[in-house]
Protein backbone atom coordinates (compact mmCIF):
# COMPACT_ATOMS: atom_id res chain seq x y z
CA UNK A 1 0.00 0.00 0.00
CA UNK A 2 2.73 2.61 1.14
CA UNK A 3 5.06 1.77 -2.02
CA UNK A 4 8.70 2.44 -1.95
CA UNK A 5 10.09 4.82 0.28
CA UNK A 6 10.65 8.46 -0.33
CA UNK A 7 12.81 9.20 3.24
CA UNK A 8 15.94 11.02 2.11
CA UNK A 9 17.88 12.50 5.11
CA UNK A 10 20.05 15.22 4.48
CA UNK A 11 21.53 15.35 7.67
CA UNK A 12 24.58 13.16 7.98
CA UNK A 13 23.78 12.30 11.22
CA UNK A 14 20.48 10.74 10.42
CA UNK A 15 21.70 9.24 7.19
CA UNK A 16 24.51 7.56 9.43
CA UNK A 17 21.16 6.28 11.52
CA UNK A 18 19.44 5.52 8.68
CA UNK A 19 21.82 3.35 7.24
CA UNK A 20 22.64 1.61 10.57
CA UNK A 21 18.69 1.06 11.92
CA UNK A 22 16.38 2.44 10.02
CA UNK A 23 14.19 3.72 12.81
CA UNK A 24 13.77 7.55 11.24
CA UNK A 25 12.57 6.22 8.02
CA UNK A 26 9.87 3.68 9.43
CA UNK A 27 8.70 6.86 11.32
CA UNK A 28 8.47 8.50 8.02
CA UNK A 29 7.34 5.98 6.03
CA UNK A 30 4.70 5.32 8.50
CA UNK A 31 3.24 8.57 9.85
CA UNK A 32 4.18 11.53 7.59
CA UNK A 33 4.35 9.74 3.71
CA UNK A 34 1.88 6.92 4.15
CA UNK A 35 -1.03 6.82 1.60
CA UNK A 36 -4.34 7.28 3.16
CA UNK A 37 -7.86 7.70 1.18
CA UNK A 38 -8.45 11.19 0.74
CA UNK A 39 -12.13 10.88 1.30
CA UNK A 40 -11.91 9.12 5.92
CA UNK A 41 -14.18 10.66 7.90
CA UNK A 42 -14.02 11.82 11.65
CA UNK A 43 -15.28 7.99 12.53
CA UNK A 44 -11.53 6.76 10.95
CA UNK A 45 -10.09 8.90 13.72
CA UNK A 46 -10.50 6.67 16.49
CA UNK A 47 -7.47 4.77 16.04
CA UNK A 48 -5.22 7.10 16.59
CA UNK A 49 -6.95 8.15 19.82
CA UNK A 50 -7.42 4.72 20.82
CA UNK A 51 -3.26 4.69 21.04
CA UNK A 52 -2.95 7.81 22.66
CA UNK A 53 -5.32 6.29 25.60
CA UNK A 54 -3.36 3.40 25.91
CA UNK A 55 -0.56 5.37 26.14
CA UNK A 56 -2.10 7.20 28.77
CA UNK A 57 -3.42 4.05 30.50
CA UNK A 58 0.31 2.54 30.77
CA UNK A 59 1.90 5.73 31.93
CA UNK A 60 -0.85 6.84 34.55
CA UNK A 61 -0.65 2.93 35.60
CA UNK A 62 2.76 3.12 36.33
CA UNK A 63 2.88 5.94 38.47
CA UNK A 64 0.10 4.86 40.54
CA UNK A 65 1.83 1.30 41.21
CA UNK A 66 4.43 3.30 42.41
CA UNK A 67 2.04 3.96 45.60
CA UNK A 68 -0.17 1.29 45.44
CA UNK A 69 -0.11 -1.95 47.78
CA UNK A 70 -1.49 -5.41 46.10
CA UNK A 71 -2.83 -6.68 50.05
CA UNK A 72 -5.90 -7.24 51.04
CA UNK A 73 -5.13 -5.79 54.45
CA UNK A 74 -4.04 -3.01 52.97
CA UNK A 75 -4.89 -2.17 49.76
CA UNK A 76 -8.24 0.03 50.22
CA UNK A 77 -5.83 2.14 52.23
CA UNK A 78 -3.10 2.97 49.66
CA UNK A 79 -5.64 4.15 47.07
CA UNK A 80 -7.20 6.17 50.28
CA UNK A 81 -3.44 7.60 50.30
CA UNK A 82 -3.15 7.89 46.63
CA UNK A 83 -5.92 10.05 46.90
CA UNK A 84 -5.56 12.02 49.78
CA UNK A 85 -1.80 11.97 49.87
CA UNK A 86 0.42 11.65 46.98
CA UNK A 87 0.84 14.46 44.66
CA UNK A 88 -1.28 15.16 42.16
CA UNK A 89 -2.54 11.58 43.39
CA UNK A 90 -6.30 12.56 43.17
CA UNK A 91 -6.07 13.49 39.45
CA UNK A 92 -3.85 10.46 38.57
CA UNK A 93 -5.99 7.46 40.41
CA UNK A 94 -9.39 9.59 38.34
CA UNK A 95 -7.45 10.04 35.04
CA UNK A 96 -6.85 6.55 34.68
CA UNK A 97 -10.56 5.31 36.07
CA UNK A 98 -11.89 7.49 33.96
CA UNK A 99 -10.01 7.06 31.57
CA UNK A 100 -10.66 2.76 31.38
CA UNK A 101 -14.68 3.86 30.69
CA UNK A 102 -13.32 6.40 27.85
CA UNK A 103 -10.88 3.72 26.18
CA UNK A 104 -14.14 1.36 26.21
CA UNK A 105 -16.07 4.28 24.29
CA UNK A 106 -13.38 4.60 21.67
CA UNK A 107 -12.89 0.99 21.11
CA UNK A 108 -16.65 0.14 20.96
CA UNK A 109 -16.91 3.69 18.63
CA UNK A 110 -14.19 1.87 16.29
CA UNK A 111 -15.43 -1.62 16.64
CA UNK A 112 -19.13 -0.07 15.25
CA UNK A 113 -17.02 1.74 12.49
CA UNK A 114 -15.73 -1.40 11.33
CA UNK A 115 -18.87 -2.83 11.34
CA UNK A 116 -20.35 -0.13 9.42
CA UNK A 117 -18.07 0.22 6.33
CA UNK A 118 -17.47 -3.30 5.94
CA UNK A 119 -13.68 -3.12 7.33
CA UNK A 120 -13.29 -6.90 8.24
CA UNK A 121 -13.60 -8.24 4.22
CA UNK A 122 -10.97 -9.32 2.53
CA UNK A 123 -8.32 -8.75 2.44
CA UNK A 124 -8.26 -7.29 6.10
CA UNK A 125 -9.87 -10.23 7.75
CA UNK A 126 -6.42 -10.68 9.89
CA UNK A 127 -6.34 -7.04 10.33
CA UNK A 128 -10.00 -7.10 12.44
CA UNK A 129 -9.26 -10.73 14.19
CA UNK A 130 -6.14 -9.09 15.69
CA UNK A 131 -8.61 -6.02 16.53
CA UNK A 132 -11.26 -8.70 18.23
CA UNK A 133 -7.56 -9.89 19.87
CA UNK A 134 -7.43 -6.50 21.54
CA UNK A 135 -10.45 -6.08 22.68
CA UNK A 136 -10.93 -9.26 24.61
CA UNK A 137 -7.20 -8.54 26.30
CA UNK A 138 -8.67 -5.01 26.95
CA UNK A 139 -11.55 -6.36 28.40
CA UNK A 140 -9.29 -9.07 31.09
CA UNK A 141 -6.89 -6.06 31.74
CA UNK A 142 -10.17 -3.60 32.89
CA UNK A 143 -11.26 -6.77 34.87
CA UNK A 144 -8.48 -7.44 37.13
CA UNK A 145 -7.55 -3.70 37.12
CA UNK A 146 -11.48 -2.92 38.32
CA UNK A 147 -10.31 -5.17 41.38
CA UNK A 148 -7.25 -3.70 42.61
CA UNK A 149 -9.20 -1.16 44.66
CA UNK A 150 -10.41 -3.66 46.72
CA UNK A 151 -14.14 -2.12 47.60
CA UNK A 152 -17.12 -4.14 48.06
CA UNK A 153 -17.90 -4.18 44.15
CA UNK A 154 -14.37 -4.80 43.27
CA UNK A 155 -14.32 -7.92 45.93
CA UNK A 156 -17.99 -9.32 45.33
CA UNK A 157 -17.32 -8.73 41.11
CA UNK A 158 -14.48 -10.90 41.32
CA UNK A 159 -16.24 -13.19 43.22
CA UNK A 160 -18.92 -13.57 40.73
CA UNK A 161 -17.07 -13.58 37.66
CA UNK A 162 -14.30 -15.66 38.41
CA UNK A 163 -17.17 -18.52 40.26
CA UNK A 164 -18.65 -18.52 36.24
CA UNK A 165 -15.34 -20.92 35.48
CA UNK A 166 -17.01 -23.56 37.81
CA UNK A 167 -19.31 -24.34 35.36
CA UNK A 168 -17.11 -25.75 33.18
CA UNK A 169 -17.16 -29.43 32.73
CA UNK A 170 -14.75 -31.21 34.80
CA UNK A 171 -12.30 -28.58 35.34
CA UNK A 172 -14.22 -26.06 36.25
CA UNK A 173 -13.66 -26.00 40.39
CA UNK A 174 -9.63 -26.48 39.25
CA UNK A 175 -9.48 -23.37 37.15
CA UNK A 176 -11.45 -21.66 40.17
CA UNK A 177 -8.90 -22.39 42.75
CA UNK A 178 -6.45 -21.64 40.35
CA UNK A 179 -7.50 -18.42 39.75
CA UNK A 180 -8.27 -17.80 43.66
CA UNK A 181 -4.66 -18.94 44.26
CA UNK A 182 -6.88 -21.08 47.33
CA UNK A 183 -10.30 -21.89 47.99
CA UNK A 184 -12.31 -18.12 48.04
CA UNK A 185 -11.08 -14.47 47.35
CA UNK A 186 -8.35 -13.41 49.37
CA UNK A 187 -5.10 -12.08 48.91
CA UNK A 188 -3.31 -14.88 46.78
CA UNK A 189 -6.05 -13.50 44.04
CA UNK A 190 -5.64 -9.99 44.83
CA UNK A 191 -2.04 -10.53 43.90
CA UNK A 192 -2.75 -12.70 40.73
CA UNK A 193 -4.90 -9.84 39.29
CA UNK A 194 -2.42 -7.22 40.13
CA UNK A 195 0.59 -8.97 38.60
CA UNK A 196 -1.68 -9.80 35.50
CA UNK A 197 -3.37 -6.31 35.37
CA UNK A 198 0.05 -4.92 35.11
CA UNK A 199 1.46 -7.77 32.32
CA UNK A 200 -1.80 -7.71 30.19
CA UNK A 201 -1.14 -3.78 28.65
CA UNK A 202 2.34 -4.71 27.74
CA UNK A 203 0.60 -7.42 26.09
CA UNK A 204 -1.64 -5.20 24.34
CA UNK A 205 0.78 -3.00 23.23
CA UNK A 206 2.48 -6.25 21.28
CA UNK A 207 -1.29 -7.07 19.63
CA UNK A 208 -1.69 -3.38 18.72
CA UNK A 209 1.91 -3.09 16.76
CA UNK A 210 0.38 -6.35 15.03
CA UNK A 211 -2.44 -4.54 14.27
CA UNK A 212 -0.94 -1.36 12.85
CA UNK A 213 1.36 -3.43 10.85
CA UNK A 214 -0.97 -5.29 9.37
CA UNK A 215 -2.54 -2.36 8.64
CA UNK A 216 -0.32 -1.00 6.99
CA UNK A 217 0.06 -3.94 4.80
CA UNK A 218 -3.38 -4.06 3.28
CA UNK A 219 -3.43 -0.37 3.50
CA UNK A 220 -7.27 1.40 4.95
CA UNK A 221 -10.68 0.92 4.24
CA UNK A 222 -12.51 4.10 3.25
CA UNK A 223 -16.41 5.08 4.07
CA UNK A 224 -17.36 3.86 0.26
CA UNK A 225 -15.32 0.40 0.69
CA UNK A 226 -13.50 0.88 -2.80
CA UNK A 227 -9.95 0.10 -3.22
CA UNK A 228 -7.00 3.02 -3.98
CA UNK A 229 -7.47 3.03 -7.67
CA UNK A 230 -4.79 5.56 -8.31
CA UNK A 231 -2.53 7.81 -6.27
CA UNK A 232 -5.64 10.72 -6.52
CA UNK A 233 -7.22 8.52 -4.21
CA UNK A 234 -4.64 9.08 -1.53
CA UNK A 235 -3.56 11.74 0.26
CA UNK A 236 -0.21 12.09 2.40
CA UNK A 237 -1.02 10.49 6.07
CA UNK A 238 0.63 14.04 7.31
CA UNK A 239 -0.55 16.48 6.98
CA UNK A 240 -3.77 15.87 6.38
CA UNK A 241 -4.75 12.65 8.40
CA UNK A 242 -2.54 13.82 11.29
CA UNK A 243 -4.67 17.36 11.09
CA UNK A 244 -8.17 15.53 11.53
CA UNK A 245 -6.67 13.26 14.08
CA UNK A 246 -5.54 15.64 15.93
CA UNK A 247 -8.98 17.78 15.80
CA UNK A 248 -10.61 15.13 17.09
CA UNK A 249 -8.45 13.87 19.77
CA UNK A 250 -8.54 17.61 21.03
CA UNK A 251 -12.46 17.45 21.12
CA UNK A 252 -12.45 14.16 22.39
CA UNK A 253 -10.33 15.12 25.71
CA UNK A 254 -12.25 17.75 26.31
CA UNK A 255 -15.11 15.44 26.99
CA UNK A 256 -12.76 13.22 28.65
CA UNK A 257 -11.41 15.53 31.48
CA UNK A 258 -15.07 17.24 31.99
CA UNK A 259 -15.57 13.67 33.27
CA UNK A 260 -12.00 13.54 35.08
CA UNK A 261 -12.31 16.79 36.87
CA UNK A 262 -16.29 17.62 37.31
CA UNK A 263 -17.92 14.19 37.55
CA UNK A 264 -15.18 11.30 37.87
CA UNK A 265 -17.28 8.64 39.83
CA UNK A 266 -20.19 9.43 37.44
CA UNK A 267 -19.15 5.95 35.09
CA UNK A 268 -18.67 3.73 38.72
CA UNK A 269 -20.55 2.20 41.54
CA UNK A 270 -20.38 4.15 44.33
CA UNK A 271 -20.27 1.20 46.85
CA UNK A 272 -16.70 0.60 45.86
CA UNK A 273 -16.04 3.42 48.35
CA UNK A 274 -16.64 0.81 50.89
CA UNK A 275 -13.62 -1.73 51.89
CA UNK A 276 -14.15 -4.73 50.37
CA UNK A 277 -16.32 -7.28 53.36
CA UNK A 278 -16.71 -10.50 52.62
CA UNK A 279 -19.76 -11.11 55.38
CA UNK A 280 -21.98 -8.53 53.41
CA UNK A 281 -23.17 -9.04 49.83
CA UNK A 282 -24.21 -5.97 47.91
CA UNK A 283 -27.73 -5.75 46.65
CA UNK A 284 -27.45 -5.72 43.33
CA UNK A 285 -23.89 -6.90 41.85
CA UNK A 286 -22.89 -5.51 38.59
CA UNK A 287 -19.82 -5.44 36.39
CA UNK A 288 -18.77 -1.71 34.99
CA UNK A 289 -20.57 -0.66 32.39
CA UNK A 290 -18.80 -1.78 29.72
CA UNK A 291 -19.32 -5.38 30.54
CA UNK A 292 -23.32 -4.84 30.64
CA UNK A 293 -24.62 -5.92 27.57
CA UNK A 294 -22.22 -9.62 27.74
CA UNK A 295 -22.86 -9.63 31.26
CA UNK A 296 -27.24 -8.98 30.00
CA UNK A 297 -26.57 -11.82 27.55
CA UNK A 298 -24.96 -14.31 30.45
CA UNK A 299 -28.11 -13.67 32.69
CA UNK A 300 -30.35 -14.74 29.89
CA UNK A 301 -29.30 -17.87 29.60
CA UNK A 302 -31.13 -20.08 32.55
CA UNK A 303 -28.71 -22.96 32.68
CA UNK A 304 -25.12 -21.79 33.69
CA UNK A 305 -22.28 -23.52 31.95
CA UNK A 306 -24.73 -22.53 28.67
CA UNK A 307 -24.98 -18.96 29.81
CA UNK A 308 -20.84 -18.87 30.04
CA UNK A 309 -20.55 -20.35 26.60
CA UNK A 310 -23.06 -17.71 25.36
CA UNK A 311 -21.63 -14.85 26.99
CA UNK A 312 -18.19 -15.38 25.35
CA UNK A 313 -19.64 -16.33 22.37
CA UNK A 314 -21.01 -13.20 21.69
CA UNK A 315 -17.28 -11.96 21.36
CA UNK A 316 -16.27 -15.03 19.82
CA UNK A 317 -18.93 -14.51 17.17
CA UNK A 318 -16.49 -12.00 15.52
CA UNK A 319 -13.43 -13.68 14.86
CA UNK A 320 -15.87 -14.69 11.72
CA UNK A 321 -17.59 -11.79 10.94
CA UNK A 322 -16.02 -11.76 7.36
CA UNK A 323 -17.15 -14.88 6.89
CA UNK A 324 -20.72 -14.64 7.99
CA UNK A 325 -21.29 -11.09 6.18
CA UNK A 326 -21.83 -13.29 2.31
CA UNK A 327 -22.30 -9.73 0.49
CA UNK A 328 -19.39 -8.72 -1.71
CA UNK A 329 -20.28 -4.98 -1.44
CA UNK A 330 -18.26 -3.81 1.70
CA UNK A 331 -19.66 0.00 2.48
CA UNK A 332 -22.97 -0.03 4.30
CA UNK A 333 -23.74 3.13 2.49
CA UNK A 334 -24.37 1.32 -0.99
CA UNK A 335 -26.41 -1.43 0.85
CA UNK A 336 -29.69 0.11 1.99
CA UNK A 337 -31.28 -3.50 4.07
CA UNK A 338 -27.95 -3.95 5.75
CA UNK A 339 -27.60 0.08 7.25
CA UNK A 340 -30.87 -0.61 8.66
CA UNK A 341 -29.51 -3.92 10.46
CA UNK A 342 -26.68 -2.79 11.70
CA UNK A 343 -28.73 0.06 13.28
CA UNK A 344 -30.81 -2.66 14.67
CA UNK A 345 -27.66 -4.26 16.20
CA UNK A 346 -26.88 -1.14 17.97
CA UNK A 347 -30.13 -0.50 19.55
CA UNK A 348 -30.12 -4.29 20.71
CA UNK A 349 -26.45 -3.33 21.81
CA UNK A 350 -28.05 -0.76 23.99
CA UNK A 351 -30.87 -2.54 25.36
CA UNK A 352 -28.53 -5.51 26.36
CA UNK A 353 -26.58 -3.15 28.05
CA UNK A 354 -29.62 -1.70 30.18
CA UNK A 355 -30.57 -4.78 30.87
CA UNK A 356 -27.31 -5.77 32.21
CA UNK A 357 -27.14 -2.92 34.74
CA UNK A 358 -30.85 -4.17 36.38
CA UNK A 359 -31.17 -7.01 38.54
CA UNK A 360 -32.24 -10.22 37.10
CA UNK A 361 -36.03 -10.09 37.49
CA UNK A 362 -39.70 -9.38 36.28
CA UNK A 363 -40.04 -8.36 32.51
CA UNK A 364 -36.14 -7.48 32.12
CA UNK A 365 -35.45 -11.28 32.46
CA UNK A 366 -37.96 -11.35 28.81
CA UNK A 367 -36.11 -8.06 27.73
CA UNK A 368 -32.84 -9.87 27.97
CA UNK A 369 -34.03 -12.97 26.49
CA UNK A 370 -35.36 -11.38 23.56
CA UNK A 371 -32.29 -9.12 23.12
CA UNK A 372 -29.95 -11.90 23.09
CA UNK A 373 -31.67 -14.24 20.37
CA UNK A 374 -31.52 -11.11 18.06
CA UNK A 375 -27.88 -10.36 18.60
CA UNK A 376 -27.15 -13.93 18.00
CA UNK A 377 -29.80 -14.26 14.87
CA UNK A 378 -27.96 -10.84 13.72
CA UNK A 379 -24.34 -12.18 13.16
CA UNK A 380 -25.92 -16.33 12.03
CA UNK A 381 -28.67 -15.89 10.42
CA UNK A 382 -29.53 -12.40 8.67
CA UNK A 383 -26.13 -11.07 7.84
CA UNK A 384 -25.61 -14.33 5.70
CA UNK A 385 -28.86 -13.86 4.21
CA UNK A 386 -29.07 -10.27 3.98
CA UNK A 387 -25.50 -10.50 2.15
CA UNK A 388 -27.01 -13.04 -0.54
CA UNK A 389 -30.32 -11.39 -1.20
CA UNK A 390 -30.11 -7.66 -1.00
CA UNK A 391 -29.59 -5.77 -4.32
CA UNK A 392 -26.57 -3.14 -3.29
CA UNK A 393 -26.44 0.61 -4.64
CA UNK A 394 -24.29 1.38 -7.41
CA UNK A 395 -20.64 1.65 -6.39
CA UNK A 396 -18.25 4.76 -7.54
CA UNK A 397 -15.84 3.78 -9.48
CA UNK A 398 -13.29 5.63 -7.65
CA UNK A 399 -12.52 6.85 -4.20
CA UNK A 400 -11.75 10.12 -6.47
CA UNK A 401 -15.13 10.04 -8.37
CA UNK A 402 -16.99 9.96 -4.90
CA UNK A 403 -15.21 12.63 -3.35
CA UNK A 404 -15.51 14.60 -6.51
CA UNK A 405 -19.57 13.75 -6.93
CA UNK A 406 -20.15 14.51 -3.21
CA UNK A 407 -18.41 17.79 -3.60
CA UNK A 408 -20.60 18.67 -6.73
CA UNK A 409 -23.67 17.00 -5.22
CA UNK A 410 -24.24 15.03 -8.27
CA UNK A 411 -24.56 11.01 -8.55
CA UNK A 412 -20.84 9.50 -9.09
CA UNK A 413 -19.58 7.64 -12.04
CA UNK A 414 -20.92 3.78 -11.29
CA UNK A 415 -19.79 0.70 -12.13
CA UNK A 416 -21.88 -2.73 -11.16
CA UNK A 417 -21.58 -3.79 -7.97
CA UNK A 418 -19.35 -7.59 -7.88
C-alpha cells in the first residue's frame, strides 16, 4: 500500500542512523508519507486516539503502582493515600478510572465503524481478528484492574465472575482455585490480578503493533469500501490525516477531562467506596458498564455452563464476521437492508446493556431474552442472508469520483456492484 520509500535525510547524522537502523525512516514511512484515502471521515479517527489512551493508560498505571499496595489488608488504604496523599494523586488514580470507561467508548466507537463500512472483508480479515484480539485482552486487563481497589464491588465482582469458570465441565472447580490462588477471594487473588493487570497492557501494546502493521500492509478501508485506484485517491497520512486526528483527539479530551475533573465517579458504583467485606453481599452486583450488555446476555441464559458459553460467544462470534457477512459490497452506504440492520444491532447493543445494569427479574429477564436471540440471529442468520439477497447501490468507481460527486452533489460515475 505505502510503495517504496521516499525518506531522504540530508543530515549526515540521520543518514549515518538511517543506514545503521532504520528507525527515522519507518517513522516517516509510516506517519508523515503513508497513503491514506483522501475521502476518511471523523469515525476513521478513532485509532489514533485509541493509542494515545493506551498510552495514557500505561503511563498513569505506572505511576500509581508506584504507591499502590497489592494486600488485602491493605490495599483500600493505599488508594485512600493515593488520593488524599500523593501528589497530584487525586487526578492520577481519576485520570486513569476514567479514563478505562473512555478507552471502552473509543474501542466500541471503532469496533461499530468497522462494522459499518465493511472493514473486516478481505483482504483485512487478519487485520480485524487481531482487533477482536485487543479487545478481549482489553476487556481481562479492565477486569483485574477494576479489582485492585479492593471495595465491596471490586471484591464481590471478582467473586462472581471468576465462580462462572465452575461451570465448566470437569475442570471447572480447578481453574477456580487456580484463579483464587486457594479456595475463596483473598489475597493470593488480589495478587494474581495485580501482577496480570500490570502484564496484560504490555501485552496489548504487542497485539496493537500487530495490528498497525498489518494495517499497513493491506493499507485502509474508506467510508465507500473501494480500493485506492490511483494515487488521486490518496492523500499524504501528514498532513492531512494527522490534522483531523488531531482535531478530534482535542475534542475528544475535552469530553474526557469534563468527566476527570467535574464528575469522575459518574461511570462507577459508588459502593466501591466501601472496603471490600466478605460477610456482606451488595444488593445488586454488577460489572462496569462496559461489561453490561455480555454480562445482560450471560443472565439470559437459565442454565449456567450454557450462559458462560453464550456470553463469550457473543465476542467469539467476531473472529468470523467476514465470513458470515456473504455480500461482496463492503460499504454499508451502498447497501440500503444492511444500514438498517446494523442500526438494529446497535439499539439491541443498547438494550442488552440496560438490561445488564438491572437485577435479574420481572419483565427485564424477557427483555434480555429477547435481546440476546436477536444479537445472536444478527451475526448467524440475517447477515448471511441479507449478504445473498439484497440488491446493493451502485458503487463509484473511484474513491476520487466519490469525493468529486459529493463535492458537486451530483450522482458519481458507477460501475456494477461484484
Amino acid at each position: 500500500m505505502s510503495g517504496h520509500s521516499t525518506y531522504n535525510p540530508t543530515n549526515p547524522v540521520m543518514k549515518w542512523v538511517d543506514d545503521r537502523l532504520p528507525l527515522p525512516r519507518l517513522m516517516y514511512d509510516s506517519f508523515v508519507s503513508y497513503p491514506v484515502p483522501r475521502n476518511l471521515n471523523y469515525w476513521y479517527t478513532f485509532g489514533g486516539i485509541l493509542m494515545i489512551m493506551m498510552v495514557s493508560q500505561i503511563v498513569t498505571g505506572i505511576v500509581l503502582v508506584m504507591h499502590y499496595t497489592p494486600h488485602v489488608d491493605m490495599a483500600f488504604d493505599s488508594v485512600e493515600h493515593i488520593r488524599r496523599d500523593v501528589n497530584y494523586g487525586n487526578i492520577l488514580q481519576k485520570w486513569h478510572q476514567v479514563g478505562a470507561s473512555f478507552f471502552f467508548i473509543a474501542v466500541y466507537i471503532h469496533i461499530a465503524r468497522g462494522m459499518y463500512y465493511g472493514s473486516y472483508k478481505a483482504p483485512r480479515e487478519i487485520l480485524w481478528m487481531l482487533g477482536v484480539a485487543i479487545f478481549l485482552i482489553m476487556m481481562a486487563t479492565g477486569f483485574m484492574g477494576y479489582v485492585l481497589p479492593w471495595g465491596q464491588m471490586s471484591y464481590w465482582g471478582a467473586k462472581v465472575i471468576t465462580n462462572l469458570f465452575s461451570a465448566v465441565p470437569f475442570f471447572g472447580e480447578a481453574i477456580v482455585t487456580w484463579l483464587w490462588g486457594g479456595f475463596s477471594v483473598d489475597n493470593a487473588t488480589l495478587q494474581r490480578f495485580f501482577s496480570l493487570h500490570y502484564l496484560l497492557p504490555f501485552v496489548l501494546v504487542g497485539v496493537v503493533i500487530l495490528h498497525v502493521w498489518a494495517l499497513h500492509v493491506t493499507g485502509q478501508n474508506n467510508p465507500t469500501g473501494v480500493e485506492v485506484k490511483s494515487g488521486q485517491d490518496t492523500l499524504a497520512f501528514t498532513p492531512f490525516a494527522t490534522v483531523k486526528d488531531a482535531f478530534a483527539l482535542c475534542v475528544f479530551f475535552l469530553v474526557f477531562t469534563i468527566f476527570v475533573f467535574f464528575v469522575p465517579d459518574y461511570l462507577g458504583h459508588s459502593i466501591n467506596y466501601e472496603e471490600a467485606n466478605p460477610l456482606v453481599t451488595p444488593e445488586h452486583i454488577v460489572p462496569e458498564w462496559y461489561y453490561l450488555p455480555f454480562y445482560a446476555i450471560l443472565r439470559a441464559v437459565p442454565d449456567k455452563l450454557l450462559g458462560v458459553v453464550a456470553m463469550f460467544a457473543s465476542i467469539l462470534v467476531w473472529f468470523i464476521l467476514p465470513w458470515l457477512d456473504t455480500s461482496k459490497v463492503r460499504s454499508a452506504t451502498y447497501r440500503p437492508i444492511f444500514k438498517q440492520l446494523f442500526w438494529l444491532l446497535m439499539i439491541d447493543f443498547f438494550i442488552l446493556g440496560v438490561v445488564g445494569a438491572n437485577p435479574p427479574e420481572g419483565w427485564w429477564i424477557t427483555v434480555g431474552q429477547i435481546a440476546t436471540v436477536y444479537y445472536f440471529a444478527h451475526f448467524l442468520i440475517l447477515l448471511p442472508l441479507v449478504g445473498l439477497l439484497e440488491t446493493p447501490r451502485p458503487l463509484p468507481s473511484s474513491i476520487s469520483d466519490a469525493v468529486l460527486a459529493k463535492n458537486a452533489g451530483k450522482q458519481p460515475a458507477v460501475q456494477p456492484a461484484e
